[in-house]
PDB file of N, CA and C in Angstrom:
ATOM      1  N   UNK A   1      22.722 -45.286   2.014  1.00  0.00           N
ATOM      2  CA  UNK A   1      22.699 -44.093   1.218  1.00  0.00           C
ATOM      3  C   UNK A   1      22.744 -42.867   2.130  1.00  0.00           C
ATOM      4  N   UNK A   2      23.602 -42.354   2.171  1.00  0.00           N
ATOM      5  CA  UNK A   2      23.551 -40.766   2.737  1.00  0.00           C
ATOM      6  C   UNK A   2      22.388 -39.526   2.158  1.00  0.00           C
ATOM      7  N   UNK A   3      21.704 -39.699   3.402  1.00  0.00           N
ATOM      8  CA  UNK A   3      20.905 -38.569   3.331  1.00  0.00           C
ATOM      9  C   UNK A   3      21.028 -37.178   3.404  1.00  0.00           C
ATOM     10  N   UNK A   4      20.072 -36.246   2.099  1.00  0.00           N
ATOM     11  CA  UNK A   4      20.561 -34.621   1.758  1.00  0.00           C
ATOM     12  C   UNK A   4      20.172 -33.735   3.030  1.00  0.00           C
ATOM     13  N   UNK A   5      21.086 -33.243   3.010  1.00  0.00           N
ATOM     14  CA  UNK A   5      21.171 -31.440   3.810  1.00  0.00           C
ATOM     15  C   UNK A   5      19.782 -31.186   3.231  1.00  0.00           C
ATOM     16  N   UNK A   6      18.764 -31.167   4.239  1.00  0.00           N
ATOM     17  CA  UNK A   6      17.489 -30.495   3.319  1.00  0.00           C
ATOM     18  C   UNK A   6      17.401 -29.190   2.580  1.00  0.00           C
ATOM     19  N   UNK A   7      18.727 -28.083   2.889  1.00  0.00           N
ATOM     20  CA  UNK A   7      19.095 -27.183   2.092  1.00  0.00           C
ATOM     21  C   UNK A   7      19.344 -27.157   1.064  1.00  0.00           C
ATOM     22  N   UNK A   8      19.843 -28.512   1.100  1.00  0.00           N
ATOM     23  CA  UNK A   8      20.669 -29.091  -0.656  1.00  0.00           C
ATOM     24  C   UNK A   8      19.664 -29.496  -1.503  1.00  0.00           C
ATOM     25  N   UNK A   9      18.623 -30.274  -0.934  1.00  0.00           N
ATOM     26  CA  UNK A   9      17.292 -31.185  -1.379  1.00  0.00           C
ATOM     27  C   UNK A   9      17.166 -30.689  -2.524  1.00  0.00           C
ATOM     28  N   UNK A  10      16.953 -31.129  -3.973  1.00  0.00           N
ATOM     29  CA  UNK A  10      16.154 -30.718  -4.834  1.00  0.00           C
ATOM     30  C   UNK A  10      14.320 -30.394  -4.802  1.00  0.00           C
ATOM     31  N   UNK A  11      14.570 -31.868  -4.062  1.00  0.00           N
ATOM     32  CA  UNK A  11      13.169 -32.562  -3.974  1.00  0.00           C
ATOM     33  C   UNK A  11      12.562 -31.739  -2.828  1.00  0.00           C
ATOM     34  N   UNK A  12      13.049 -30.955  -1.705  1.00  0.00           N
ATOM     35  CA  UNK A  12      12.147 -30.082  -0.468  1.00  0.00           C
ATOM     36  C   UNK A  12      11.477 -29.779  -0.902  1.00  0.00           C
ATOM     37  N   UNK A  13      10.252 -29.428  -0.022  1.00  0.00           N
ATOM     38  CA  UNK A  13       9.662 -28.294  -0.497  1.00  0.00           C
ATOM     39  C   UNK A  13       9.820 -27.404   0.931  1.00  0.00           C
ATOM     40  N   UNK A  14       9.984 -26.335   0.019  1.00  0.00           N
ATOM     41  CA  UNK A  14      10.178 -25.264   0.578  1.00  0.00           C
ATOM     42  C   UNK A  14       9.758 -23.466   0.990  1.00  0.00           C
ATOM     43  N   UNK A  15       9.964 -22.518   1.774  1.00  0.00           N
ATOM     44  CA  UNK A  15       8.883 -21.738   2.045  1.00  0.00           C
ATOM     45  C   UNK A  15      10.384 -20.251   1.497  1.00  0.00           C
ATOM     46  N   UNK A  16       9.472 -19.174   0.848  1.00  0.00           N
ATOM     47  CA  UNK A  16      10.541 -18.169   1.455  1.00  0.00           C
ATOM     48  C   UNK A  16      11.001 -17.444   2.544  1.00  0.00           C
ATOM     49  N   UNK A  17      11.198 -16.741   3.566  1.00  0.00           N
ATOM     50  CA  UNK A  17      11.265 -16.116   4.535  1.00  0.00           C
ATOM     51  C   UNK A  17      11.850 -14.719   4.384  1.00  0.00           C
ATOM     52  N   UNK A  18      11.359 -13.764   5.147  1.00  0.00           N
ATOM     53  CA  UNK A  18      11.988 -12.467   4.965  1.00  0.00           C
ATOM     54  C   UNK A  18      12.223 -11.697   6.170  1.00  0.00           C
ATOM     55  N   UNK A  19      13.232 -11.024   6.667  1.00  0.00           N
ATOM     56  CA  UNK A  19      13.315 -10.645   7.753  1.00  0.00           C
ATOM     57  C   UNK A  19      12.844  -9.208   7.677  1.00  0.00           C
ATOM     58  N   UNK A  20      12.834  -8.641   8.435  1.00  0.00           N
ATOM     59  CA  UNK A  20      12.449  -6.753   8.891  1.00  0.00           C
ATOM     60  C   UNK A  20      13.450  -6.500   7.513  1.00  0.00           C
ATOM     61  N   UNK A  21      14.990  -6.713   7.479  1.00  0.00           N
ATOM     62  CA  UNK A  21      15.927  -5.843   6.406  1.00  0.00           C
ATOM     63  C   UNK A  21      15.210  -6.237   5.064  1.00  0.00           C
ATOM     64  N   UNK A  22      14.672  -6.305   5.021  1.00  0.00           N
ATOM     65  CA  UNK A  22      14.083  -7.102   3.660  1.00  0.00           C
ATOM     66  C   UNK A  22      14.875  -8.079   3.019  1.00  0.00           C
ATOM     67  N   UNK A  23      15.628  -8.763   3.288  1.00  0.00           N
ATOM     68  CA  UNK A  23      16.823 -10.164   3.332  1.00  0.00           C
ATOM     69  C   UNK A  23      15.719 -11.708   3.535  1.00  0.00           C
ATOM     70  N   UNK A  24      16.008 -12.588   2.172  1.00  0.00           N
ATOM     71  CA  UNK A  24      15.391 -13.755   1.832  1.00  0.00           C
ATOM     72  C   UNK A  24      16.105 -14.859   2.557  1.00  0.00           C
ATOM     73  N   UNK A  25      15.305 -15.771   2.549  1.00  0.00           N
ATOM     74  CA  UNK A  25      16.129 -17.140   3.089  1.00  0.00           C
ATOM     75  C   UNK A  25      14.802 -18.115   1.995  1.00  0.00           C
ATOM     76  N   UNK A  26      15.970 -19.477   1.791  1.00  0.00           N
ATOM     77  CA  UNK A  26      15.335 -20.362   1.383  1.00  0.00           C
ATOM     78  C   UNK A  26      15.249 -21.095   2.417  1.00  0.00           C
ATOM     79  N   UNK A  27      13.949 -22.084   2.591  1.00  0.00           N
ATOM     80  CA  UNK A  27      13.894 -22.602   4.175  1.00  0.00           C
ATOM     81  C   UNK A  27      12.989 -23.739   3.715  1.00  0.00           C
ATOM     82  N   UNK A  28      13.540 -24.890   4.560  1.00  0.00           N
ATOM     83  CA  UNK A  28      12.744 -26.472   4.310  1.00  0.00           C
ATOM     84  C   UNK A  28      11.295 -26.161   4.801  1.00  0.00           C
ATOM     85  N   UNK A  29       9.999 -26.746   4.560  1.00  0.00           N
ATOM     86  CA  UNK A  29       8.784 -26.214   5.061  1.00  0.00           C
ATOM     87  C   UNK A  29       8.706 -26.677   6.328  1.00  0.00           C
ATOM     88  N   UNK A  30       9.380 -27.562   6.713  1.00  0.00           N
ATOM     89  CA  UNK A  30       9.269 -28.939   7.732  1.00  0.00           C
ATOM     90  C   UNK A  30      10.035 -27.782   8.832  1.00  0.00           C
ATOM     91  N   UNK A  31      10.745 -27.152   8.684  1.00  0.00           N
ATOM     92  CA  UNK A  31      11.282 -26.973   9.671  1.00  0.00           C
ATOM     93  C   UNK A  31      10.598 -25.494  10.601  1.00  0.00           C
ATOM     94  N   UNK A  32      10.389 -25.218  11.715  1.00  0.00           N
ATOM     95  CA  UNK A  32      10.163 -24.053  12.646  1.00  0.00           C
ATOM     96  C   UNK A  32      11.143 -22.839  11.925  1.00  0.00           C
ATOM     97  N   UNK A  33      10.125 -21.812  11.454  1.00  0.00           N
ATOM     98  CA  UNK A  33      10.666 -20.899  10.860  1.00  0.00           C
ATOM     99  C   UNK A  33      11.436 -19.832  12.436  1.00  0.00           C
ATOM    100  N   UNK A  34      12.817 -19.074  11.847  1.00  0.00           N
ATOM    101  CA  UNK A  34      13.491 -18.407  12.871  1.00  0.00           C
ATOM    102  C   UNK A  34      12.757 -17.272  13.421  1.00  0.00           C
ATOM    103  N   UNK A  35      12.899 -16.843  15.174  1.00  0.00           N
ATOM    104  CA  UNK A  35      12.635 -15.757  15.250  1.00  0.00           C
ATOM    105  C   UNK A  35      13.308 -14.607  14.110  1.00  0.00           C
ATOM    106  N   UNK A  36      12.503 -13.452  14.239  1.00  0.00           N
ATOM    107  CA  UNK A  36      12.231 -12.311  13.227  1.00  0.00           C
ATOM    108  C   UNK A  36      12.690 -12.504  11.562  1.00  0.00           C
ATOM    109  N   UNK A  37      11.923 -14.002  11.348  1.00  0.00           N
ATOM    110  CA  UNK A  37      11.564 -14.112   9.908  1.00  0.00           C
ATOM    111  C   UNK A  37      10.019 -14.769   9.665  1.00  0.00           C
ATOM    112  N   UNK A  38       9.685 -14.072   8.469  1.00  0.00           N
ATOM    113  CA  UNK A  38       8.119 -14.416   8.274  1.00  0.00           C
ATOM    114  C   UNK A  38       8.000 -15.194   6.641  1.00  0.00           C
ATOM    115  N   UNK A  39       7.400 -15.621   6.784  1.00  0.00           N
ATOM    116  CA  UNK A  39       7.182 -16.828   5.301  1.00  0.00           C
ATOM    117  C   UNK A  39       6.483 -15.764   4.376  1.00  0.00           C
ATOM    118  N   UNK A  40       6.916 -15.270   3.348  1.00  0.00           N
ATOM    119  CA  UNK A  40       5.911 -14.443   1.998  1.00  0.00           C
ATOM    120  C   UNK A  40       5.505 -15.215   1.028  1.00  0.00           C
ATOM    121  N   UNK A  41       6.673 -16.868   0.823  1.00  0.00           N
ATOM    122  CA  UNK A  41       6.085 -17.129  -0.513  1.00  0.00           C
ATOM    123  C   UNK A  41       6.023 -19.081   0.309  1.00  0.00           C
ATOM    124  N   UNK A  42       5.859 -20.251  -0.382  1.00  0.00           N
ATOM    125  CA  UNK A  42       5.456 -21.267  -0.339  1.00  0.00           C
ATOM    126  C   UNK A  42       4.530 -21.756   0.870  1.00  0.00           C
ATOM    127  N   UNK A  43       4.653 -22.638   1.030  1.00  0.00           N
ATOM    128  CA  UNK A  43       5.184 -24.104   0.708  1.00  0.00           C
ATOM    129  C   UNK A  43       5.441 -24.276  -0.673  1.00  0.00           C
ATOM    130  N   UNK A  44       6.108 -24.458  -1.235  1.00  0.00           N
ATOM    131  CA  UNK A  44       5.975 -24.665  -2.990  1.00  0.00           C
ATOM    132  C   UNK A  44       7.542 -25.758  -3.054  1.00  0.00           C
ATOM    133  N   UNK A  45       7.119 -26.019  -4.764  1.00  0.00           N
ATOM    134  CA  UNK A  45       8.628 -26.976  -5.041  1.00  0.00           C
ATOM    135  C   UNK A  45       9.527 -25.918  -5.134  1.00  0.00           C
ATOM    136  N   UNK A  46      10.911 -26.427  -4.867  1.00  0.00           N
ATOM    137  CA  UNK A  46      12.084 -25.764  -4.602  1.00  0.00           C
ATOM    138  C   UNK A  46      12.385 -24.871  -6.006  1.00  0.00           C
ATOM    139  N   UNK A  47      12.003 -25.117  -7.450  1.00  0.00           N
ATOM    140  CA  UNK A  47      12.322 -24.549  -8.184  1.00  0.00           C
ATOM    141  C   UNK A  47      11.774 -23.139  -7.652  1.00  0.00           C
ATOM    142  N   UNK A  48      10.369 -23.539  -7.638  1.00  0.00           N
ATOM    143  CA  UNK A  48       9.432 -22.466  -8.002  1.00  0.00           C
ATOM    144  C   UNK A  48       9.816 -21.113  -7.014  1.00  0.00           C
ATOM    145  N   UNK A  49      10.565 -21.724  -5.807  1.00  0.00           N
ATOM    146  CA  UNK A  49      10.819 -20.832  -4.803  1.00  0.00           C
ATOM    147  C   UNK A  49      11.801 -20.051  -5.128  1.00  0.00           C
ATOM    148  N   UNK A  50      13.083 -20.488  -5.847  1.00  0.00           N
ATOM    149  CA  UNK A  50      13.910 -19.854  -6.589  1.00  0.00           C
ATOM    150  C   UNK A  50      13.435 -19.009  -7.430  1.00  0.00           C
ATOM    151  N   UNK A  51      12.676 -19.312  -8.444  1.00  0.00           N
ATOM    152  CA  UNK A  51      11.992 -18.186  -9.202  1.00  0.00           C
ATOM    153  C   UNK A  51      11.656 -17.177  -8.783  1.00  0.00           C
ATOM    154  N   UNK A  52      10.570 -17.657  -7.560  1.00  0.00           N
ATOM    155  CA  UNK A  52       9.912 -16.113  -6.928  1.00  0.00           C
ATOM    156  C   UNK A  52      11.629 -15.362  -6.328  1.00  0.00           C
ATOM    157  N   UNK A  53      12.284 -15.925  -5.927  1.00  0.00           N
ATOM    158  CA  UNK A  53      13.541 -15.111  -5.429  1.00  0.00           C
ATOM    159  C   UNK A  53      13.994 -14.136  -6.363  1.00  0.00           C
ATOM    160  N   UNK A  54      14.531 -15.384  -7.717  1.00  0.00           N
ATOM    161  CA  UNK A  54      15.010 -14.176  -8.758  1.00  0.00           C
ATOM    162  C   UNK A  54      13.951 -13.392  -9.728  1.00  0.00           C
ATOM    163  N   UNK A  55      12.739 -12.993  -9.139  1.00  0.00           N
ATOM    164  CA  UNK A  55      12.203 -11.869  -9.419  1.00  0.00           C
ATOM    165  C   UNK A  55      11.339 -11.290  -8.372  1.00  0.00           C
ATOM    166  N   UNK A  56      11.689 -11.524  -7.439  1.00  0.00           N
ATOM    167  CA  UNK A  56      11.478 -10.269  -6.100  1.00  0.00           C
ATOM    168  C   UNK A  56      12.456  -9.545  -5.337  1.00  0.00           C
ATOM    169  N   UNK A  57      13.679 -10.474  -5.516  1.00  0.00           N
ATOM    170  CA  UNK A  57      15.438  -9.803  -4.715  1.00  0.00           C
ATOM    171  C   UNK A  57      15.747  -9.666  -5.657  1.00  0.00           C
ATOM    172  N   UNK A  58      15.586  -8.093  -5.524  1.00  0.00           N
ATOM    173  CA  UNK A  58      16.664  -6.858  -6.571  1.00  0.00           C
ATOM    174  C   UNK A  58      17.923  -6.371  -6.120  1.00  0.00           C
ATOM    175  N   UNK A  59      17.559  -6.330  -4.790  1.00  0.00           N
ATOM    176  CA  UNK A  59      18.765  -5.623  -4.133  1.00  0.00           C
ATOM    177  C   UNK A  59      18.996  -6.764  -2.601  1.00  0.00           C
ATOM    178  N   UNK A  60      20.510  -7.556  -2.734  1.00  0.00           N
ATOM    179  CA  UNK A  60      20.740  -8.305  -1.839  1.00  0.00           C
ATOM    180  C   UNK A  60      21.244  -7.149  -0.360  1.00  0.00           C
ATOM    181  N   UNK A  61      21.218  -6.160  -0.339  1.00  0.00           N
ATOM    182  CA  UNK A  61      21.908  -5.057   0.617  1.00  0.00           C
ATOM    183  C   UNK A  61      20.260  -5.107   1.614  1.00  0.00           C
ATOM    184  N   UNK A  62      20.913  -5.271   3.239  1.00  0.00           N
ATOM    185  CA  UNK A  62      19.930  -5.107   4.035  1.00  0.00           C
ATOM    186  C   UNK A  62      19.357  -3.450   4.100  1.00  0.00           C
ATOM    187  N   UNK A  63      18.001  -3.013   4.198  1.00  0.00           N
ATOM    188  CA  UNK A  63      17.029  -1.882   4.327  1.00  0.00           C
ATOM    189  C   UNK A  63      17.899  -0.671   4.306  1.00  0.00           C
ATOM    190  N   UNK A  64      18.531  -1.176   5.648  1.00  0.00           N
ATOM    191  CA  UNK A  64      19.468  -0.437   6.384  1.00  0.00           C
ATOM    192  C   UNK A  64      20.753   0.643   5.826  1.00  0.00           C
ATOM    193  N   UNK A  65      20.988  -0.556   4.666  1.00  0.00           N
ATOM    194  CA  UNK A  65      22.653   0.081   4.108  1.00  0.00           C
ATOM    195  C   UNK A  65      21.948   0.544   3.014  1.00  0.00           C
ATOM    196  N   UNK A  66      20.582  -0.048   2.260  1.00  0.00           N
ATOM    197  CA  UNK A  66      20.147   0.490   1.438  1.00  0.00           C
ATOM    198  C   UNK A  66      19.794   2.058   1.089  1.00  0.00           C
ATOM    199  N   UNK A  67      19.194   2.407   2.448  1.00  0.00           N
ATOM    200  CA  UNK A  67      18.488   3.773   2.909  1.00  0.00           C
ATOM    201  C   UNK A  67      19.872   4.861   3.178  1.00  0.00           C
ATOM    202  N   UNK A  68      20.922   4.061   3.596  1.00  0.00           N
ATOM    203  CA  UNK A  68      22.330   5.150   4.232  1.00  0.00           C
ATOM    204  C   UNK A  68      22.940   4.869   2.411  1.00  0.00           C
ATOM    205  N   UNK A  69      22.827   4.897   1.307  1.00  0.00           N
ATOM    206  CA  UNK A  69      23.500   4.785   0.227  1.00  0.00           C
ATOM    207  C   UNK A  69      22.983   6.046  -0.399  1.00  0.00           C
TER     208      UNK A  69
END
């Protein structure tokens, strides 16, 4: 059986991450989070992490382009 892209995983669980631009990542828990990103929301199931996404990212535009608009 071919094993999932833990990105793909339904079943991960997973953390959110946010960088300085205020820009999300969905991220396996298992894995070493990247320099200049910090975890705000899980460990949680993958739904739940989606949720918190689509009601905390309003605006997908980094800080940056946000503030020069």
């Amino acid at each position: 059986m071919e094993k999932l892209n833990p990105f793909d995983d339904e079943q991960q669980r997973s953390l959110i991450l946010q960088n300085d631009q205020q820009q999300y990542s969905l991220w396996p828990d298992f894995s070493t989070v990247p320099p200049g990103w910090q975890p705000v929301f899980g460990p949680a199931e993958r739904a739940d992490c989606i949720a918190w996404l689509e009601s905390h990212w309003r605006d997908m535009r980094p800080t940056a382009q946000r503030a020069a608009s």
